[in-house]
C-alpha atoms as a PDB file:
ATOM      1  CA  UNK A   1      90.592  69.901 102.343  1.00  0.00           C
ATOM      2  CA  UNK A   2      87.516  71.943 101.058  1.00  0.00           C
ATOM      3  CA  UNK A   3      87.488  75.677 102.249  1.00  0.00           C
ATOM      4  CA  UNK A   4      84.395  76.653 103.506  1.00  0.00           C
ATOM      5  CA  UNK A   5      85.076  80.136 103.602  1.00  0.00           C
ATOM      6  CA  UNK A   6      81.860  82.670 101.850  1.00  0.00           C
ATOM      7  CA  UNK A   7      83.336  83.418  98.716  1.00  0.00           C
ATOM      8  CA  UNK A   8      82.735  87.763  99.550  1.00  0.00           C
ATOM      9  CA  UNK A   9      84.476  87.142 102.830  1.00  0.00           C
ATOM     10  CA  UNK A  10      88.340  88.168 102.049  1.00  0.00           C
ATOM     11  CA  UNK A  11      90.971  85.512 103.387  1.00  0.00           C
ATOM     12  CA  UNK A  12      93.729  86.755 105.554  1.00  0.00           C
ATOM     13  CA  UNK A  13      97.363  86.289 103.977  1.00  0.00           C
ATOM     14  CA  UNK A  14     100.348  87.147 104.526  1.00  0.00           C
ATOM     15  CA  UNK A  15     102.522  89.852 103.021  1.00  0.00           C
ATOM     16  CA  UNK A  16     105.050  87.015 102.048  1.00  0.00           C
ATOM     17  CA  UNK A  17     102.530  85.441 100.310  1.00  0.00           C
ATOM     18  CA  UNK A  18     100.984  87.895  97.865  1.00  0.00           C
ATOM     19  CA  UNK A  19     104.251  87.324  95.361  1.00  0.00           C
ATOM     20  CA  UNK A  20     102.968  83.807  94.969  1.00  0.00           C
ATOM     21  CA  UNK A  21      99.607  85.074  93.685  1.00  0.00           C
ATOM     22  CA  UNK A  22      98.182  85.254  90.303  1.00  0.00           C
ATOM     23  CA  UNK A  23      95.803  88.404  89.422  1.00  0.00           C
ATOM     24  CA  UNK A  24      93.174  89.138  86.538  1.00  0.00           C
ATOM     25  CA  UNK A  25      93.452  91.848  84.397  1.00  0.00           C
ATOM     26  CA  UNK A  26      90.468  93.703  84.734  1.00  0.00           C
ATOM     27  CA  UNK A  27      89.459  96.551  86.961  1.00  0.00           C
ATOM     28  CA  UNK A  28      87.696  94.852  89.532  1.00  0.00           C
ATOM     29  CA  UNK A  29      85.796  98.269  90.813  1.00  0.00           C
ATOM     30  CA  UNK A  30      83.161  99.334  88.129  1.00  0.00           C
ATOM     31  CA  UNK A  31      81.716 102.793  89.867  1.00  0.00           C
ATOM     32  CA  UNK A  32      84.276 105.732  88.947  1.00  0.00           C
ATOM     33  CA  UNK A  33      83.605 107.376  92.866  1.00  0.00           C
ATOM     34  CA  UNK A  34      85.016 104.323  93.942  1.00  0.00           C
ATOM     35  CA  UNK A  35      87.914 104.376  92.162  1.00  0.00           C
ATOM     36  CA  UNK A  36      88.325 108.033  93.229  1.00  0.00           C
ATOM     37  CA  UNK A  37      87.945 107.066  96.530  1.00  0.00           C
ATOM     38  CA  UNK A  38      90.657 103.887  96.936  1.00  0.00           C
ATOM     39  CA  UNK A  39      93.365 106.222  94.938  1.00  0.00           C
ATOM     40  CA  UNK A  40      92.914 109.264  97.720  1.00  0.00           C
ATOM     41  CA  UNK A  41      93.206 106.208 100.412  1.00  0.00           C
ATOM     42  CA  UNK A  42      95.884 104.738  98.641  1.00  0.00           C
ATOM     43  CA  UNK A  43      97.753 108.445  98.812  1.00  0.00           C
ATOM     44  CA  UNK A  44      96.591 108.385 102.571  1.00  0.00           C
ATOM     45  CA  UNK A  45      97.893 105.398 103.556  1.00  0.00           C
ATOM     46  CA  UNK A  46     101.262 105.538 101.797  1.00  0.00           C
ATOM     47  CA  UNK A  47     101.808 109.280 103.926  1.00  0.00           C
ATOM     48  CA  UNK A  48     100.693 106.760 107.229  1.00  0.00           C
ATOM     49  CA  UNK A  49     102.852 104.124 106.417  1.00  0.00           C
ATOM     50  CA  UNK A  50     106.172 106.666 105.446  1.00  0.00           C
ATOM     51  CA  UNK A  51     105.455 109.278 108.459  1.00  0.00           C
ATOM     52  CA  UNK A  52     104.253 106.445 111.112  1.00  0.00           C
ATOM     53  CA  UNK A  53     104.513 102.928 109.904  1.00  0.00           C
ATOM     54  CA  UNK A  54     101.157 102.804 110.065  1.00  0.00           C
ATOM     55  CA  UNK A  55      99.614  99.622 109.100  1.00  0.00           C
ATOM     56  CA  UNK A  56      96.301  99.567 107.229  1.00  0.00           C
ATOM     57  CA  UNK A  57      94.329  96.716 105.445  1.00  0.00           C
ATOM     58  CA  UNK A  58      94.184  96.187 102.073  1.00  0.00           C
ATOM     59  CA  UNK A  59      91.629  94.274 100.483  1.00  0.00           C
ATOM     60  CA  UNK A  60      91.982  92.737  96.661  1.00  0.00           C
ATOM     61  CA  UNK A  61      91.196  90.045  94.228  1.00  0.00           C
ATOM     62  CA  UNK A  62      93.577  87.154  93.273  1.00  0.00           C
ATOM     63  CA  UNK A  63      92.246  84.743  90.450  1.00  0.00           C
ATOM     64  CA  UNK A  64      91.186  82.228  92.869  1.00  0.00           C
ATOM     65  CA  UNK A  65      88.974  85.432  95.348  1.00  0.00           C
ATOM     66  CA  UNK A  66      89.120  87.731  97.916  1.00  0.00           C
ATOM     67  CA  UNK A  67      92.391  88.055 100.176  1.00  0.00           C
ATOM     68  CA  UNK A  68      93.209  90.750 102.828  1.00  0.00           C
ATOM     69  CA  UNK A  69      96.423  91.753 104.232  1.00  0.00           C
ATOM     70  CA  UNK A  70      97.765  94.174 106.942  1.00  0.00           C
ATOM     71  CA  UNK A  71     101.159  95.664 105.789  1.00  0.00           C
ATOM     72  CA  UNK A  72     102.534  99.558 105.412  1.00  0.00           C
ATOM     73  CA  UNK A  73     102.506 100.824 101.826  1.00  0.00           C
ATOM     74  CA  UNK A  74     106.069 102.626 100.660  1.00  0.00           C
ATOM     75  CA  UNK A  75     104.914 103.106  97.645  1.00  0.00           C
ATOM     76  CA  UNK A  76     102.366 103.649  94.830  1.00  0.00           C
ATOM     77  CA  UNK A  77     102.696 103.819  90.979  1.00  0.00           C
ATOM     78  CA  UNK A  78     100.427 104.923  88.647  1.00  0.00           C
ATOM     79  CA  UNK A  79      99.433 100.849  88.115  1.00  0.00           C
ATOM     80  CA  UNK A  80     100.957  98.904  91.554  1.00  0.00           C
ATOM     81  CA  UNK A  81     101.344  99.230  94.945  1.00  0.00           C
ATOM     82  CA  UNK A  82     104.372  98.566  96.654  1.00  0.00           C
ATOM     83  CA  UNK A  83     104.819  97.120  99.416  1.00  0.00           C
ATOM     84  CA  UNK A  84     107.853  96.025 102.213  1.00  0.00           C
ATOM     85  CA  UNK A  85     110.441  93.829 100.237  1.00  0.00           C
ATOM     86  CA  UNK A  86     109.379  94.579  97.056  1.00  0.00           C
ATOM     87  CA  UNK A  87     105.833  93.091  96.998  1.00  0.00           C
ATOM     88  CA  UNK A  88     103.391  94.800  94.321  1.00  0.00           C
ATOM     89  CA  UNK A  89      99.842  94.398  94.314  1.00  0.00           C
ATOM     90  CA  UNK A  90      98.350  95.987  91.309  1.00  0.00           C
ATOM     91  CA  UNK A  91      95.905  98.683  92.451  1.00  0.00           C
ATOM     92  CA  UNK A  92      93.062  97.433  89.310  1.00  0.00           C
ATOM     93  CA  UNK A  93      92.882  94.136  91.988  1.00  0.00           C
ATOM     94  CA  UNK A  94      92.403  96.135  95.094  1.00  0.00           C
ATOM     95  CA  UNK A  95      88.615  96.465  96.274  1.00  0.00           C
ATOM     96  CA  UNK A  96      89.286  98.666  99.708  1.00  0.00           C
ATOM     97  CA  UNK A  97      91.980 100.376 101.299  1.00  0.00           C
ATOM     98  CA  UNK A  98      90.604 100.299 105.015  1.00  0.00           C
ATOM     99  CA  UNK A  99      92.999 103.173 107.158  1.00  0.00           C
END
């Protein structure tokens, strides 16, 4: 089965899935505004996701591409993002935090 996805076009997954994942261990942003700019929506969307359970999107890079998924963030370290259940994402992998 050959995926004939474009390789810039993020594939929807599931939160379930992202524990199953393998990521690389590089920043994948390389502009410092940007970086700037996913940590304050990072900060945003864990307040969203406590205060009103407020799903946003989170877009990041696995070793194989791009995957998106909708959750609620209930947390955020200094190096991961946590999600429902226990499911980190490291925030170096994530390419936009959509509100």
């Amino acid at each position: 089965m050959t995926n004939s996805i474009h390789p810039h076009q993020p594939v929807l997954i599931s939160k379930e899935e992202i524990s199953g994942l393998h990521f690389p261990n590089h920043e994948v942003l390389s502009c410092k505004d940007a970086i700037l700019l996913r940590h304050t929506n990072l900060e945003n969307a864990l307040k969203l996701g406590n205060i009103e359970n407020h799903k946003i999107k989170i877009i990041f890079q696995d070793n194989q591409g791009l995957k998106q998924v909708e959750t609620t963030i209930w947390g955020v370290t200094d190096k991961r993002v946590i999600l429902k259940q226990g499911v980190l994402i490291p925030i170096s992998c994530i390419h936009e935090v959509r509100l």
